[in-house]
Protein backbone atom coordinates (compact mmCIF):
# COMPACT_ATOMS: atom_id res chain seq x y z
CA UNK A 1 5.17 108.78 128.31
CA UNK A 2 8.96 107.78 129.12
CA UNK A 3 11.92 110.85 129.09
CA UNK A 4 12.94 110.40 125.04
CA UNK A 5 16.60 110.85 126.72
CA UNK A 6 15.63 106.92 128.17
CA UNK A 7 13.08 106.07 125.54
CA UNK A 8 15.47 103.57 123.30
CA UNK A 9 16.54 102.48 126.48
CA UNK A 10 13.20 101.37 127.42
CA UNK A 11 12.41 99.84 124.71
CA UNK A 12 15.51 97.88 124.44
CA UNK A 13 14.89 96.22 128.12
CA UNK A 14 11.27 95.38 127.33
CA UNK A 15 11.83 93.46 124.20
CA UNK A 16 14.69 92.01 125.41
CA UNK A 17 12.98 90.74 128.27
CA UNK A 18 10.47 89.21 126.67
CA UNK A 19 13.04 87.56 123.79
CA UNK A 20 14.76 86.04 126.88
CA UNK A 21 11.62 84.85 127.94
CA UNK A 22 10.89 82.83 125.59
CA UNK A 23 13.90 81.49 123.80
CA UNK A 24 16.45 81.29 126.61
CA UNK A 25 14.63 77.95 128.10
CA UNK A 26 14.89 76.06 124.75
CA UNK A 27 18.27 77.22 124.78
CA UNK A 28 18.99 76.32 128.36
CA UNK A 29 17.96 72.64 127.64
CA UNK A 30 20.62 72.39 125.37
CA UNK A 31 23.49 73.72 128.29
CA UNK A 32 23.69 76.88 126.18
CA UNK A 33 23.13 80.33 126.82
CA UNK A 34 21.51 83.17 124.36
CA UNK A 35 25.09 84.15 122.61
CA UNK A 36 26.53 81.12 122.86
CA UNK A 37 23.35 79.99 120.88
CA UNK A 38 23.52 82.88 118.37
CA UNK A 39 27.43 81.75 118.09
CA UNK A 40 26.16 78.36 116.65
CA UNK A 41 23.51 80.18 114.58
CA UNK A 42 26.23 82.55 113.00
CA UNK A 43 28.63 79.51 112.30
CA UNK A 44 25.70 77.58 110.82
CA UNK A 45 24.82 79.99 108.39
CA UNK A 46 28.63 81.00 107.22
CA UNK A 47 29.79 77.79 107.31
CA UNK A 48 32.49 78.84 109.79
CA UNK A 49 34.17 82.66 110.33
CA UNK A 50 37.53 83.81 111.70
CA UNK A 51 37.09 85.06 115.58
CA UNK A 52 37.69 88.53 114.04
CA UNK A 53 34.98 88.16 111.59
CA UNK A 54 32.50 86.28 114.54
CA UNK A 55 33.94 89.56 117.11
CA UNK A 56 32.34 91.80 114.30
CA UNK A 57 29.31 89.62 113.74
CA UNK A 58 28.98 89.58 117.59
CA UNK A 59 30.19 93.13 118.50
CA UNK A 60 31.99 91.57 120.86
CA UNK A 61 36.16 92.16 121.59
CA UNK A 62 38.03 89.40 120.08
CA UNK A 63 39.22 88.54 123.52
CA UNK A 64 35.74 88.16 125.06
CA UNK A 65 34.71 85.92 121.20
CA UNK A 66 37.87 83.79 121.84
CA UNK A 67 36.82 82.92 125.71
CA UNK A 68 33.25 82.10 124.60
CA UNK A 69 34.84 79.82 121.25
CA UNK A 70 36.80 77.96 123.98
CA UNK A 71 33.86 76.96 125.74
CA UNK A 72 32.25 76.56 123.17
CA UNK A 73 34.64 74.09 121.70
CA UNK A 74 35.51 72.31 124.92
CA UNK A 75 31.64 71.62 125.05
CA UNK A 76 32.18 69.71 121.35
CA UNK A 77 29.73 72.51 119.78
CA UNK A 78 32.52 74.23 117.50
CA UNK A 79 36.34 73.20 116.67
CA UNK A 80 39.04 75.80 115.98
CA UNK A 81 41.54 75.61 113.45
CA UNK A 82 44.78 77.70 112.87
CA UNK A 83 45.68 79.04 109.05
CA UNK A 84 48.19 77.23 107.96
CA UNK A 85 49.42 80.69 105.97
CA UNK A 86 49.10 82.52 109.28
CA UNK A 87 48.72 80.67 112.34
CA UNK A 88 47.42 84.12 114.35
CA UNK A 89 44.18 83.78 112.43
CA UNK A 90 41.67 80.97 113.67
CA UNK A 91 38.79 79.38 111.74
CA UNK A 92 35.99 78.71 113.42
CA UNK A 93 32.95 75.73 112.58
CA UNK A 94 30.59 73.47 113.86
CA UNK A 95 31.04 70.06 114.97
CA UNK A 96 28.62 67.25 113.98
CA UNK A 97 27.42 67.81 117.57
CA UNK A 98 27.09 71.86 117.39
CA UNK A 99 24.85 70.83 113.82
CA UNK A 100 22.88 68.49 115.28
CA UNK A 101 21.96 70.47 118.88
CA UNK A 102 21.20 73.38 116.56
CA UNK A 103 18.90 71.19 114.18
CA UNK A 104 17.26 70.33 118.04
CA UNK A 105 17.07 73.93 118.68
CA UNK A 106 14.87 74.62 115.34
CA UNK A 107 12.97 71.87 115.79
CA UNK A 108 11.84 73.69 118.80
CA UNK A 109 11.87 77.15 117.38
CA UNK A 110 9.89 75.94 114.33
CA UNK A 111 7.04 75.75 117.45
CA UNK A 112 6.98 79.83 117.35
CA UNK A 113 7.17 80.36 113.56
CA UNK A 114 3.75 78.00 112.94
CA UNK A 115 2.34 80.54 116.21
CA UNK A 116 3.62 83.58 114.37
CA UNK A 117 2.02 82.04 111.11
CA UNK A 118 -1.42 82.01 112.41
CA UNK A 119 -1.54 86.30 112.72
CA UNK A 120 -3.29 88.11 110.24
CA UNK A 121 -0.61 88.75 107.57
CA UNK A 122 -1.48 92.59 107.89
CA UNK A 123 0.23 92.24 111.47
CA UNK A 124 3.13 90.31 109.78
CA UNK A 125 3.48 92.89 107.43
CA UNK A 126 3.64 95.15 110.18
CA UNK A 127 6.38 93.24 112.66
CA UNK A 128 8.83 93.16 109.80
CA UNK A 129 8.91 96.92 108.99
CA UNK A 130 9.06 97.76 112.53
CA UNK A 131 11.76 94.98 112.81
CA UNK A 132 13.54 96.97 109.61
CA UNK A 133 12.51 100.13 111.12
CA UNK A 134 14.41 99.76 114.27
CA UNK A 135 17.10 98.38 112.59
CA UNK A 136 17.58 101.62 110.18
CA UNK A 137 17.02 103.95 113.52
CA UNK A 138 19.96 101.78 115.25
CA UNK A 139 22.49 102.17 112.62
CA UNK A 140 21.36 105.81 111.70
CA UNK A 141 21.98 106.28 115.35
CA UNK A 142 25.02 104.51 115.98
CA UNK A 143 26.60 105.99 112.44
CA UNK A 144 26.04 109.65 114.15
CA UNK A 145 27.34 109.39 117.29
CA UNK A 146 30.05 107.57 116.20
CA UNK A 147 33.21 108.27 118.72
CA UNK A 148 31.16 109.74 121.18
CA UNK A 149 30.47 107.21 123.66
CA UNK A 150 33.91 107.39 125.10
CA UNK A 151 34.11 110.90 125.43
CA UNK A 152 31.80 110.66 128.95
């Protein structure tokens, strides 16, 4: 049994590892890595965000979100456009090219979800409130420790 002071550590790694596994290469064939993929998936489903509001989605700094947009746009995935109100806020979306390399990334995702079909639906079932589970222990965890993590 792991040290509990490692354990969500642990667990972390392995699924992540195995995530990695199997979605970076459909990803890779594309010229995109695993966040810059997520990016398009975020966009996609908002229908475009402000860096600040894709930094938040991301929980990355706004610096680090604009670098990655920049790529991302010089690639033709995403364009940028300044608020005409207030030109320090930028809107991010998809270009017909970022919509129709992340249709080709479903199309090849849709692969996993006719696998995933094919488990008993007791397992199912089971996958999602572990899924939920997790995600109630992460934000139960992160909502008590709140501040602490720079006080090493």
């Amino acid at each position: 049994m792991e040290r509990p002071d490692f354990y969500a550590l642990s667990v972390y790694q392995r699924l992540k590892g195995k995530m990695t596994r199997l979605l970076e290469p459909v990803l890779q064939g594309e010229g995109l890595t695993l966040l810059q993929g997520y990016v398009l998936l975020l966009l996609d489903r908002s229908g475009g965000l402000t860096v600040g509001a894709l930094s938040q989605e991301t929980g990355m700094s706004q610096g680090n979100t604009s670098n990655l947009c920049k790529r991302l746009e010089r690639s033709g995935y995403l364009e940028r456009a300044r608020d005409f109100r207030d030109e320090r806020v930028v809107t991010l979306s998809l270009t017909q090219g970022g919509r129709d390399t992340l249709e080709r990334i479903r199309r090849r995702f849709a692969r996993y979800g006719q696998l995933l079909d094919q488990l008993p639906q007791a397992d199912r079932d089971a996958i999602q409130q572990g899924v939920d589970a997790a995600e109630r222990a992460m934000d139960y965890l992160a909502e008590q420790i709140k501040g602490e993590q720079t006080q090493c």
